[in-house]
Protein backbone atom coordinates (compact mmCIF):
# COMPACT_ATOMS: atom_id res chain seq x y z
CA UNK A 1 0.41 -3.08 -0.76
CA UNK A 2 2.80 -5.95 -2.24
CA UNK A 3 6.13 -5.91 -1.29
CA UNK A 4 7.49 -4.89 -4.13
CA UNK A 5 5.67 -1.98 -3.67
CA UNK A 6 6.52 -1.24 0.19
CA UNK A 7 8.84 -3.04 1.16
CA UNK A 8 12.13 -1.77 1.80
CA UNK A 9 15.57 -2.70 3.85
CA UNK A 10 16.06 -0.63 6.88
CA UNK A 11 20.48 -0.49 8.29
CA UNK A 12 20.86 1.29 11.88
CA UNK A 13 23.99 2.01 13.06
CA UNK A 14 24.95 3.30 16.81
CA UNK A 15 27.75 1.69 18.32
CA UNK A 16 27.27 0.58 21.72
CA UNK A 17 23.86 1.40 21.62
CA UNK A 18 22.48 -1.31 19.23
CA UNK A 19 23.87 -4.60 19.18
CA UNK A 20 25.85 -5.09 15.70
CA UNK A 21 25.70 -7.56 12.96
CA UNK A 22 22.19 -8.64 13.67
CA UNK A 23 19.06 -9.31 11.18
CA UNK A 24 15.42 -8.31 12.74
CA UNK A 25 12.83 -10.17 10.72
CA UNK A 26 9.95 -8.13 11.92
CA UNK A 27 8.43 -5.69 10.08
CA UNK A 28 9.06 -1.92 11.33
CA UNK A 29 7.43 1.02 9.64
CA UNK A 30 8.14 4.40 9.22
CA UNK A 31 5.92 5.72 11.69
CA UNK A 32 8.44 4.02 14.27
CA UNK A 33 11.14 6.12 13.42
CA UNK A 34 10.37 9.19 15.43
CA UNK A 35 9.49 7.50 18.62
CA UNK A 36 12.84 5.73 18.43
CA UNK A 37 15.15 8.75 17.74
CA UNK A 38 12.98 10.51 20.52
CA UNK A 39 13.77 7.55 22.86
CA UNK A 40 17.40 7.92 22.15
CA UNK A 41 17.37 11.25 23.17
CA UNK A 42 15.79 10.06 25.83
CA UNK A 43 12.40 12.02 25.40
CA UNK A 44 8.81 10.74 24.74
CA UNK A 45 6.75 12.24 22.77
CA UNK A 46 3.52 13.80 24.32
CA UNK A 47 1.28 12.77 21.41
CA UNK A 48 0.64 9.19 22.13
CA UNK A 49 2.04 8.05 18.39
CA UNK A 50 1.30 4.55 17.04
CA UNK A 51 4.69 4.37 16.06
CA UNK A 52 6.78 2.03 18.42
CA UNK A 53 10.63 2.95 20.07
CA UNK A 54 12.31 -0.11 18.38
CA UNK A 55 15.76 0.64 20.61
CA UNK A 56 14.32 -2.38 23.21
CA UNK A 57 14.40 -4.67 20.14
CA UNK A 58 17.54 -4.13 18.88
CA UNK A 59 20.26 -2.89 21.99
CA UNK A 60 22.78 -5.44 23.12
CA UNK A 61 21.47 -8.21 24.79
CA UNK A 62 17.51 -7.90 23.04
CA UNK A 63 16.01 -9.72 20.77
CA UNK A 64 13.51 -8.92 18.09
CA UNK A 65 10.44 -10.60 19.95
CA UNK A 66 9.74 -7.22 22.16
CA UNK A 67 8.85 -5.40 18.40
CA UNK A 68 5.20 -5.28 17.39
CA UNK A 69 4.80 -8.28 15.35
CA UNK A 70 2.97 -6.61 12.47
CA UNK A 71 2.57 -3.38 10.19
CA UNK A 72 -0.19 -1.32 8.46
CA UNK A 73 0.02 -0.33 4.56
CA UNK A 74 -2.60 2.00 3.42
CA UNK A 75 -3.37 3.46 -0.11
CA UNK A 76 -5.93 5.98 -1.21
CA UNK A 77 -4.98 8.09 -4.12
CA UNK A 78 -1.56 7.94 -6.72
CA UNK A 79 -2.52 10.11 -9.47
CA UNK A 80 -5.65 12.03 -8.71
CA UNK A 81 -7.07 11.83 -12.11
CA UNK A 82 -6.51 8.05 -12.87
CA UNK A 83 -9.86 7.42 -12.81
CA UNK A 84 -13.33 9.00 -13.32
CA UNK A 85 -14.56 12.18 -10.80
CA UNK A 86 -11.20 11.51 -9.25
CA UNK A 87 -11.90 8.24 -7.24
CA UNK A 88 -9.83 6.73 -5.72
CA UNK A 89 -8.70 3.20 -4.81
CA UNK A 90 -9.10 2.47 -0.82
CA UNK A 91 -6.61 -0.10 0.41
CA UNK A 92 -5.94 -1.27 3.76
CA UNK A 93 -3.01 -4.07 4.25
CA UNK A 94 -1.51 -5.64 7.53
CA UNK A 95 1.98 -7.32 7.17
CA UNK A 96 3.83 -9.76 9.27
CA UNK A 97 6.89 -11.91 8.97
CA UNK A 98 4.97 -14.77 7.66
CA UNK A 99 2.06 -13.32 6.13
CA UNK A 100 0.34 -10.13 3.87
CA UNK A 101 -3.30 -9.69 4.47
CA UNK A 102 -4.90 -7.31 1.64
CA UNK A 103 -8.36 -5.20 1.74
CA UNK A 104 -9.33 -3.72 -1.56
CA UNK A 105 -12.61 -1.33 -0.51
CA UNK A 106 -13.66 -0.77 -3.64
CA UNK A 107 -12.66 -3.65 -5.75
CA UNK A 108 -15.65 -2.91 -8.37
CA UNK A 109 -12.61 -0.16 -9.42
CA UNK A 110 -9.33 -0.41 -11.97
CA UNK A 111 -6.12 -0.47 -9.17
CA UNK A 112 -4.34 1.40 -11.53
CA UNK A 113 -6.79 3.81 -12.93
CA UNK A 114 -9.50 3.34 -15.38
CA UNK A 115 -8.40 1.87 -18.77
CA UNK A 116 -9.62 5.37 -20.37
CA UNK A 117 -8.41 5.11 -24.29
CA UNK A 118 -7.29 1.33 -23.91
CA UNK A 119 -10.14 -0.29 -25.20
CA UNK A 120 -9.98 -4.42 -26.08
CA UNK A 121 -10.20 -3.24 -29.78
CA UNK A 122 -8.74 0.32 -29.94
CA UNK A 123 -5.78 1.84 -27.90
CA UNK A 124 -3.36 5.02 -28.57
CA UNK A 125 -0.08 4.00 -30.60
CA UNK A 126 3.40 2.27 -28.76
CA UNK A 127 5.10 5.90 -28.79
CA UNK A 128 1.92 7.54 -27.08
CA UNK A 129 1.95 4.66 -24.21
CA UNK A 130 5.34 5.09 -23.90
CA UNK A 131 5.97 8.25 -23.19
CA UNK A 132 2.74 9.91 -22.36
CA UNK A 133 1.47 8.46 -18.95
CA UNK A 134 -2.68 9.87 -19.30
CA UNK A 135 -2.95 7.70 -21.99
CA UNK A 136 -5.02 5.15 -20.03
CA UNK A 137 -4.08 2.66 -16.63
CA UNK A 138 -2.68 6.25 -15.30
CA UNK A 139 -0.92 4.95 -11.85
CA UNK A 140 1.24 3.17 -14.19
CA UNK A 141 3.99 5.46 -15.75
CA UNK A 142 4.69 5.50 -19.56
CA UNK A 143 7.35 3.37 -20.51
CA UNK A 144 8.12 0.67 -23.34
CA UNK A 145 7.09 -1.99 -21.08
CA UNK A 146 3.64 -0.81 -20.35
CA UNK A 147 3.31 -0.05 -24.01
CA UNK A 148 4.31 -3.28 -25.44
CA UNK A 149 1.97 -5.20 -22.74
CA UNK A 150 -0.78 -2.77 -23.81
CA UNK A 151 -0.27 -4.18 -27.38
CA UNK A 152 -0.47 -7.43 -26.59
CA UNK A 153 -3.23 -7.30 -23.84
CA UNK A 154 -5.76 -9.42 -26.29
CA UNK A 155 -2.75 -11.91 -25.75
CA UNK A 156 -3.85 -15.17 -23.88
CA UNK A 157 -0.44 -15.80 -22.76
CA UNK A 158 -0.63 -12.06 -20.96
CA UNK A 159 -3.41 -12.86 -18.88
CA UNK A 160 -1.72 -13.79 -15.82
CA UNK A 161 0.70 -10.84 -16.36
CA UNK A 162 -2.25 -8.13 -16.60
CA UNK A 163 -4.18 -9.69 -13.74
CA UNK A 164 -0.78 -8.25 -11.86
CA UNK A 165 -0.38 -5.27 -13.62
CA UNK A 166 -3.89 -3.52 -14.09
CA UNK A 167 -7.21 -6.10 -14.00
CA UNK A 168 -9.48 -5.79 -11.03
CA UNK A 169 -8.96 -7.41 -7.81
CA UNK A 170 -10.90 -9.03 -5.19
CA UNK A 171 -12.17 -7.95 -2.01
CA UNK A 172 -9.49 -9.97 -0.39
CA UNK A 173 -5.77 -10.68 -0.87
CA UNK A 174 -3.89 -13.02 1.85
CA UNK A 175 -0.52 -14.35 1.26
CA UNK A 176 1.96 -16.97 2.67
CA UNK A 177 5.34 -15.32 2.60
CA UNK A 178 7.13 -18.41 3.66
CA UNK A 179 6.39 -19.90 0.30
CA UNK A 180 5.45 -17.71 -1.83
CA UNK A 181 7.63 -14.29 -0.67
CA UNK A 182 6.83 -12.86 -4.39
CA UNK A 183 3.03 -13.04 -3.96
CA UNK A 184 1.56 -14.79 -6.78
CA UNK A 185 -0.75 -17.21 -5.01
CA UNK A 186 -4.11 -15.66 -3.42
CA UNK A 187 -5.18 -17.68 -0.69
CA UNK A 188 -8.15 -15.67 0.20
CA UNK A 189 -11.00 -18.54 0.00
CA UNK A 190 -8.19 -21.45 0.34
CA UNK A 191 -10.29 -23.57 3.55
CA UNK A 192 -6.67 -24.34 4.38
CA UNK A 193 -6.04 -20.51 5.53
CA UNK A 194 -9.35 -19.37 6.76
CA UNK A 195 -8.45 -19.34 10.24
CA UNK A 196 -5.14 -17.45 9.39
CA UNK A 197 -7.45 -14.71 6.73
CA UNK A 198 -10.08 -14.52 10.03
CA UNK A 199 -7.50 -13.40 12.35
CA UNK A 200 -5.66 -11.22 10.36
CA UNK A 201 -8.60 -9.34 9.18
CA UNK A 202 -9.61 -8.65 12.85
CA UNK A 203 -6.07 -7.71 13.61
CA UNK A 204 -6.05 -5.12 11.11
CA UNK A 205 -10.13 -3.76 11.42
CA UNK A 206 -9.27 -3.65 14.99
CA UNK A 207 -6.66 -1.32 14.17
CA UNK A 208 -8.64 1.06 11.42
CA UNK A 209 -11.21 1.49 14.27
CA UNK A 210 -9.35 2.52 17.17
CA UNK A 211 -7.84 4.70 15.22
CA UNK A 212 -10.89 5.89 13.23
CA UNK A 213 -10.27 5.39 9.93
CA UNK A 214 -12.73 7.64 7.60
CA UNK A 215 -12.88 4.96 4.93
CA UNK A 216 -14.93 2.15 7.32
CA UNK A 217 -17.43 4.76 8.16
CA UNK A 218 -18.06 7.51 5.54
CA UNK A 219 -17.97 7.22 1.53
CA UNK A 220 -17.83 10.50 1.86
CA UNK A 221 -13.83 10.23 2.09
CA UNK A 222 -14.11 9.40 -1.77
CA UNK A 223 -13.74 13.05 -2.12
CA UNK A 224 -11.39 14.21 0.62
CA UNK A 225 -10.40 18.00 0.40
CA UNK A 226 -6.93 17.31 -1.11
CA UNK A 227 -8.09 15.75 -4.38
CA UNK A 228 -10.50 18.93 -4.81
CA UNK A 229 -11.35 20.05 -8.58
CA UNK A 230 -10.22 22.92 -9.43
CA UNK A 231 -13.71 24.70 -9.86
CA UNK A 232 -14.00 24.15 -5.65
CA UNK A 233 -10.73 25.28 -5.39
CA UNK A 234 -11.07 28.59 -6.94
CA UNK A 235 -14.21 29.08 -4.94
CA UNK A 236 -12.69 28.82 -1.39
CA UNK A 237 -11.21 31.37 -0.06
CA UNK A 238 -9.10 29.66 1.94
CA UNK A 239 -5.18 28.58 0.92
CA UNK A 240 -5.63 24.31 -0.25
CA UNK A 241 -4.47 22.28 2.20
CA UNK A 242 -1.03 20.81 1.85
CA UNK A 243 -0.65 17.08 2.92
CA UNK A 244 2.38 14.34 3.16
């Protein structure tokens, strides 16, 4: 949900058609790119997206304030198997210029997958952590940096460092970009932000339930049909349903 984790830079090009040489600070999404090439075709789509047409933002003689001021980041399962009986980890994130509001649903759960065979006293060799990605903290791939952190995880100098890369999280993240764009600083709980966490968290709940977002209602979407076992799988007659 961090930026490092979603955000990206977006370039458009179309001479005469969107005014050059110009930075838009707001935050666009994906979902906004089919409503905009569909606008440039001049079409609409008959669907009623949530996706915005960004052309009225950025055409000659616009400026960014007609663009949706925020976006949604959601996260439900990585690697299916990270943790036990295939849970997942529900996130639900809204992001504006200024700020990154954070929802973890389940935060009684390991982000990155349950620690499986890295124990506080035991844990599989530097060669098995870095190349073989089940060994344990499974969202994370294998590599020599998540093997050498592994080996010093009893480290109190790593604390900080594994609170980022794999410890639990609260129930609530909130972030000032402004001064701290990296997002170390948590200021979920901070009296000084309340107001700011308050209306952010309506923003984005108002959003999950016009929309009707399984995960406010129904636990039941802890076992949605994509992340079936295999055993259900083999009983259905039926092809498995393919997702994006």
């Amino acid at each position: 949900m961090h930026d490092f984790g979603s955000r990206v830079l977006l370039a458009i090009r179309w001479p005469k058609h969107i005014a050059p040489g110009r930075d838009v600070n707001r935050p666009v999404s994906l979902i906004d790119l089919a409503p905009t090439f569909l606008a440039a075709a001049g079409l609409k789509s008959q669907d009623d997206p949530n996706g915005q047409n960004l052309l009225p933002g950025i055409a000659p003689g616009s400026d960014d304030s007609k663009l949706r001021p925020w976006v949604l980041i959601g996260r439900e399962v990585h690697v299916g198997s990270a943790r036990k009986d295939n849970l997942p980890y529900p996130i639900r994130a809204i992001r504006t210029t200024d700020h990154l509001y954070v929802i973890n649903f389940k935060p009684d759960r390991w982000p990155m997958g349950d620690p499986f065979a890295i124990q506080a006293d035991s844990a599989p060799s530097f060669d098995q952590l870095a190349n073989d990605t089940y060994t344990g903290f499974r969202d994370i791939d294998a590599s020599p940096t998540k093997a050498w952190m592994v080996e010093h995880r009893n480290d109190e100098k790593m604390a900080t460092f594994l609170d980022f890369a794999w410890n639990k999280r609260p129930a609530e993240e909130l972030y000032d970009l402004r001064k701290d764009p990296f997002q170390m600083n948590n200021l979920a709980g901070n009296p000084e932000y309340e107001s700011v966490r308050k209306k952010l968290r309506t923003a984005l709940m108002d959003e999950l339930k016009a929309n009707k977002d399984p995960r406010l209602t129904n636990d039941a979407f802890d076992r949605p049909p994509y992340i079936a076992t295999k055993r259900r799988r083999k009983k259905s007659k039926s092809p498995t349903p393919k997702t994006q």
